[in-house]
Protein backbone atom coordinates (compact mmCIF):
# COMPACT_ATOMS: atom_id res chain seq x y z
CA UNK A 1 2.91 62.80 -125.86
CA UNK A 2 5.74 60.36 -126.52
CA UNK A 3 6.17 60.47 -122.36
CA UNK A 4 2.93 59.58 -122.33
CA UNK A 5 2.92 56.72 -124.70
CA UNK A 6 6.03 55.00 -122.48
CA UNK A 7 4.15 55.93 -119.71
CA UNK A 8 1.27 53.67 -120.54
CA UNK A 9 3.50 50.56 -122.00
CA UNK A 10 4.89 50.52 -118.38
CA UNK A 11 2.29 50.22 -116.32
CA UNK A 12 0.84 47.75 -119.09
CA UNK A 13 4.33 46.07 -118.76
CA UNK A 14 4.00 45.69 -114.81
CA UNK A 15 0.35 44.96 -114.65
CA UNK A 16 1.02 41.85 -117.24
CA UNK A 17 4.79 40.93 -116.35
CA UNK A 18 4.31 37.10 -117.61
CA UNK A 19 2.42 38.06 -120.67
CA UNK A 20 4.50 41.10 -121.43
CA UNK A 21 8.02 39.61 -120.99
CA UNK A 22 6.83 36.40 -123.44
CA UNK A 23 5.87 39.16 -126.29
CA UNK A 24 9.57 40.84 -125.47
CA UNK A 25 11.26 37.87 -125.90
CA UNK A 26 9.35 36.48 -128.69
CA UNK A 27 9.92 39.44 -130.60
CA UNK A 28 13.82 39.15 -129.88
CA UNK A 29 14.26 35.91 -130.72
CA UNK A 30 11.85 36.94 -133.85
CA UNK A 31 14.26 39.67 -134.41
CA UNK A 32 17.61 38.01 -133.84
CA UNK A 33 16.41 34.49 -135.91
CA UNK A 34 15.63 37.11 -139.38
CA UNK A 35 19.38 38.64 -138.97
CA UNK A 36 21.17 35.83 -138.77
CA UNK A 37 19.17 33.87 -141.74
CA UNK A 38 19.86 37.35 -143.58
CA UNK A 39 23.76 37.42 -142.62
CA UNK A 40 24.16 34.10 -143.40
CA UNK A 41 22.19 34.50 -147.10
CA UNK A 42 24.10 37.13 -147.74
CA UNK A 43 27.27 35.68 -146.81
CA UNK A 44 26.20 32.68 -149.00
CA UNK A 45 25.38 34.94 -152.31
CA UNK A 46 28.43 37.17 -151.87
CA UNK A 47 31.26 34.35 -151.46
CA UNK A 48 33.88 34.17 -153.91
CA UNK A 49 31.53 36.61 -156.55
CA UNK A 50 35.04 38.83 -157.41
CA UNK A 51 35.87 36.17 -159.86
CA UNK A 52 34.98 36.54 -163.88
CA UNK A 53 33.43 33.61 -165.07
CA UNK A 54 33.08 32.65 -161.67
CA UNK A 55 30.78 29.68 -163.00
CA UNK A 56 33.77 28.16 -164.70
CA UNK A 57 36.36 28.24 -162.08
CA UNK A 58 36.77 24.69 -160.20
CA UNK A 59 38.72 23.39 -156.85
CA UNK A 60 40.50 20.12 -157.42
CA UNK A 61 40.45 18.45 -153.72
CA UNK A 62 41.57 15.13 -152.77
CA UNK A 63 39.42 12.18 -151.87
CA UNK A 64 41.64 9.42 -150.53
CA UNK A 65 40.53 5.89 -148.17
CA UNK A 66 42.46 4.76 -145.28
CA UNK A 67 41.06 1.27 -143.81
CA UNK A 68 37.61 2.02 -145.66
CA UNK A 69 37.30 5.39 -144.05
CA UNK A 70 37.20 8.02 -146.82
CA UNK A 71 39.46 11.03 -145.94
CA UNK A 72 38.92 14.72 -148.02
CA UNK A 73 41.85 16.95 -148.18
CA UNK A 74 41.57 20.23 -149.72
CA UNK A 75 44.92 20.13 -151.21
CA UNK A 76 46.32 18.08 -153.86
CA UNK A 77 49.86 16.67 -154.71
CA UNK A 78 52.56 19.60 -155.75
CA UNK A 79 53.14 18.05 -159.78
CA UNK A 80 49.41 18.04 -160.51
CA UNK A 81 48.50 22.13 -161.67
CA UNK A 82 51.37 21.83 -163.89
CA UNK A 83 49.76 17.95 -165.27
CA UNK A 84 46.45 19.14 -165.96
CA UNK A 85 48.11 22.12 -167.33
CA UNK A 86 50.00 20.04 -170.09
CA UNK A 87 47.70 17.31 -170.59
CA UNK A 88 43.81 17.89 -170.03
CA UNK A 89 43.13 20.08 -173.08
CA UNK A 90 39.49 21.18 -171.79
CA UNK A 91 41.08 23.49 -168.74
CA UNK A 92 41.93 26.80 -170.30
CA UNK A 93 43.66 28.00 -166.74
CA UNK A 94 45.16 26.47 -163.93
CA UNK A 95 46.47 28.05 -161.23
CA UNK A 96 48.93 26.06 -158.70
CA UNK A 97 49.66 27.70 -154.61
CA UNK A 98 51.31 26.39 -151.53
CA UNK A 99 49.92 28.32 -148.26
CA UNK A 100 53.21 29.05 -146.77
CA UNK A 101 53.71 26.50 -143.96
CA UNK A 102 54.42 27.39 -139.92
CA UNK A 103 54.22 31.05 -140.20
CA UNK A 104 57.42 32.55 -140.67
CA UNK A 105 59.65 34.74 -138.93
CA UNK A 106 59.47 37.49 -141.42
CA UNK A 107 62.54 40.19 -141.71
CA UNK A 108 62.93 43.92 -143.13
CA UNK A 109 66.64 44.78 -143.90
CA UNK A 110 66.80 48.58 -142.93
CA UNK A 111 69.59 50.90 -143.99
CA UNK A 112 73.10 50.27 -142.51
CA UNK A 113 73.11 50.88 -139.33
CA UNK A 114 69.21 50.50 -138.34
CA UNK A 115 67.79 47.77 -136.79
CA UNK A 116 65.87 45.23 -139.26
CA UNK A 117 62.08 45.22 -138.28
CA UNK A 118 60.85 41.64 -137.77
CA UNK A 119 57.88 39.82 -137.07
CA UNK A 120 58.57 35.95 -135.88
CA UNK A 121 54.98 34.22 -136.86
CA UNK A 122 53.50 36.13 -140.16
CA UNK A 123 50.12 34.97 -141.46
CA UNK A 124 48.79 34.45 -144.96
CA UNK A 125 51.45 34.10 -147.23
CA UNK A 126 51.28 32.24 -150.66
CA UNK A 127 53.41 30.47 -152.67
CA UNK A 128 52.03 31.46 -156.09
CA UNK A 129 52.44 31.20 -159.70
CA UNK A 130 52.53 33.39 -162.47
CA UNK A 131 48.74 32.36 -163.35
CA UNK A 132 47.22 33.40 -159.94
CA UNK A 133 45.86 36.76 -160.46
CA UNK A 134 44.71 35.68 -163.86
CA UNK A 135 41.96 34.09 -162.04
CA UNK A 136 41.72 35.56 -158.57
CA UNK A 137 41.49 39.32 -159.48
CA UNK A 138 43.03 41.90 -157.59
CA UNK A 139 43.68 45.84 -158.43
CA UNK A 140 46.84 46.51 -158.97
CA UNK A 141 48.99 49.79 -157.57
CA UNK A 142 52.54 49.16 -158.17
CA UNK A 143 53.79 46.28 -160.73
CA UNK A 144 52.12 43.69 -163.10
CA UNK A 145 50.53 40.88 -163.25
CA UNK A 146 52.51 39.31 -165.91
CA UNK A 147 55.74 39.62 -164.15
CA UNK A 148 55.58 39.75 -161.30
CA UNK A 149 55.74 36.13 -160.45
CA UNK A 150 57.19 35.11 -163.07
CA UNK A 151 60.83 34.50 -161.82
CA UNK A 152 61.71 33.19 -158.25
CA UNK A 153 62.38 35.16 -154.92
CA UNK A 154 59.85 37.66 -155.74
CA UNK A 155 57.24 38.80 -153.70
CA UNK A 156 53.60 40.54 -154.48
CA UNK A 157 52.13 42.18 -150.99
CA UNK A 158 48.62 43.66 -150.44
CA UNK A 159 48.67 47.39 -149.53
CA UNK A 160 48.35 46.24 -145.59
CA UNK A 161 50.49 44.27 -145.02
CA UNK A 162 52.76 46.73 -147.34
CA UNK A 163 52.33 49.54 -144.96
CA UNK A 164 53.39 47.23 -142.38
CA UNK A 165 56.65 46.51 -143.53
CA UNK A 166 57.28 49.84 -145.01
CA UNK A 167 55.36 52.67 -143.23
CA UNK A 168 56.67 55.55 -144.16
CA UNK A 169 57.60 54.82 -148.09
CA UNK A 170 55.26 55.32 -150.72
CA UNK A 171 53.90 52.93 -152.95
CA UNK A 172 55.99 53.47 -155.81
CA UNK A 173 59.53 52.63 -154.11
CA UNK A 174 58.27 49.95 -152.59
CA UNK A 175 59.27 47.77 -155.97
CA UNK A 176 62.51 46.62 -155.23
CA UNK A 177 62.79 46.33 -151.53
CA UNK A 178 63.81 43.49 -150.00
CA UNK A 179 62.07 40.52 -147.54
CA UNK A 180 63.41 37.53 -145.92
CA UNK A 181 61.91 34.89 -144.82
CA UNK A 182 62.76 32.09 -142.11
CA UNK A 183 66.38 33.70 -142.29
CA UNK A 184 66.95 32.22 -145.82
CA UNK A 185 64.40 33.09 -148.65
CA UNK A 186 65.52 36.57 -149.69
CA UNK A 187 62.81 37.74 -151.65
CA UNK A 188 62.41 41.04 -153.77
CA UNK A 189 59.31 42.87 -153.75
CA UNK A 190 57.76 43.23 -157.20
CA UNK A 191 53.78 44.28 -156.71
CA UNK A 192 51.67 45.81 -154.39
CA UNK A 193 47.86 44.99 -155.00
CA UNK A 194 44.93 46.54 -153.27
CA UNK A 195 43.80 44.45 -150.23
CA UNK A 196 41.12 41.89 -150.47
CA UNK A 197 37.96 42.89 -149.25
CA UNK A 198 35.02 40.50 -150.07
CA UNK A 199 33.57 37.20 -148.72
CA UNK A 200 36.51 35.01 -150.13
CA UNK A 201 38.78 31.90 -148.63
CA UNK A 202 41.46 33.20 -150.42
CA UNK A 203 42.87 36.00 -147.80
CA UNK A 204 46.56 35.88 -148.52
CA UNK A 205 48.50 39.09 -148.03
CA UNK A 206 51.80 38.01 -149.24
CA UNK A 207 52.33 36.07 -152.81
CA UNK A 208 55.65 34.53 -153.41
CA UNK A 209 56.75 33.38 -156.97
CA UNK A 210 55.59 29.56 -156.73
CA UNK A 211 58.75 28.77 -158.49
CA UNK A 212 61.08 30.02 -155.41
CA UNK A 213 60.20 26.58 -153.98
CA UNK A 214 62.29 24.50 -156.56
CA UNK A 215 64.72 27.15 -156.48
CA UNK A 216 65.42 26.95 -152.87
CA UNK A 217 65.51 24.45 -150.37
CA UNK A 218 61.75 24.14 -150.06
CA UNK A 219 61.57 21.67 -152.41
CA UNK A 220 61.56 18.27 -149.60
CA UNK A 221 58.83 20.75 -147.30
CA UNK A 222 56.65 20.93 -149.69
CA UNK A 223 56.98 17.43 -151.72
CA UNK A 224 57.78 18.83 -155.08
CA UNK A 225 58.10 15.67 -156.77
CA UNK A 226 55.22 13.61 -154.84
C-alpha cells in the first residue's frame, strides 16, 4: 500500500511539475524558517542560565568618544574590579579576568629525559582571580575553589584541555604538575573543573591566578596601573 501511495504522489508530481515543486519548496522554506526561529529562541533562553542569581550579575563595558564617534569596548581598565570592590558598597561580588593575550606557546615538562609536549598557539586561557568561580559556577574534580587562585603561578584547567596535557594520568595527580607558558610563566596546576558545556561567552579552558600578572612581567602587557 505504501508503494502505492508514492506511486500516486509521482505521477501527481510529474503531471503538475510547476504547482508541485512551489508546494515542495514552500514547505522547505516553511520548514527550515520554524528551526532556525526555534534554534535561535532557544539559544536566546539558554545563554548564560548556569549562573545563581543570574538576574543580579552585571558586565561593566566601556563607552568611550573619539572625535564625536562613540566607541564600546567590552573590557574595562585593569585597577577598576578591585575599585568597585573597595569602594561601591552596593556590589556584593566582583570578579576581575584578563583573556590571555596572543595565544601562547604552551609547554609540558616531562620526566628527565622525555621530550616536553608543546603546543605553540593555545586558546582560551584566563587570567583569573580568586572570586571567579564564585560567580561563574563550575563542578569541581580535583582542588578548591577557595584556593586555588588564590596565590600566583597557579593554574585551574577544565577536564579537556587536562587530558590534553596529561593523557595518561588520572585526575587526582594532576594537582601539582607543572605548565609554562610563553617560555617564562611557570605555573603549577591546582584544579581541574568539569568542562563547560552550556550556551555561555565565557569558554575558557585554562584559569591562571589573576595575581601572576603583577607578579611577573605581565604587568606593562596588560596595563596594570592604567
Amino acid at each position: 500500500m505504501l508503494k502505492t501511495y508514492f506511486t500516486i504522489a509521482w505521477r501527481n508530481f510529474i503531471r503538475n511539475k510547476v504547482f508541485s515543486l512551489i508546494n515542495v519548496l514552500g514547505l522547505s522554506i516553511g520548514i527550515s524558517s520554524a528551526l532556525v526561529i526555534f534554534l535561535i529562541v532557544r539559544y536566546d533562553y539558554t545563554f548564560d542560565k548556569f549562573e545563581k542569581d543570574t538576574d543580579r550579575i552585571y558586565r561593566v563595558v566601556t563607552i568611550m568618544t573619539f572625535s564625536g564617534t562613540p566607541m564600546h569596548f567590552s573590557g574595562v581598565a585593569s585597577p577598576l574590579a578591585g575599585a568597585v570592590k573597595g569602594n561601591v558598597s552596593a556590589v556584593e561580588e566582583t570578579i576581575g579576568f584578563h583573556q590571555y593575550n596572543g595565544n601562547p606557546k604552551v609547554t609540558i615538562r616531562r620526566k628527565d629525559g622525555e621530550k616536553p609536549f608543546q603546543i605553540n598557539h593555545q586558546e582560551d586561557i584566563l587570567f583569573a582571580d580568586p572570586s571567579y568561580f564564585n560567580m561563574i559556577p563550575y563542578q569541581w574534580l580535583a582542588g578548591s575553589p577557595e584556593v586555588s587562585l588564590n596565590e600566583p603561578f597557579k593554574v585551574v584547567l577544565s577536564e579537556a584541555r587536562a587530558k590534553i596535557y596529561f593523557p595518561s594520568t588520572p585526575i587526582s595527580e594532576m594537582i601539582g604538575k607543572q605548565i609554562v607558558y610563553d617560555d617564562s610563566i611557570v605555573t603549577t596546576v591546582s584544579g581541574i573543573v568539569k568542562s563547560q558545556t552550556t550556551s555561555t561567552d565565557f569558554i575558557f579552558k585554562e584559569f591562571i591566578s589573576q595575581s601572576t600578572i603583577p607578579s611577573s612581567g605581565l604587568k606593562k602587557t596588560y596595563t596594570w596601573t592604567d
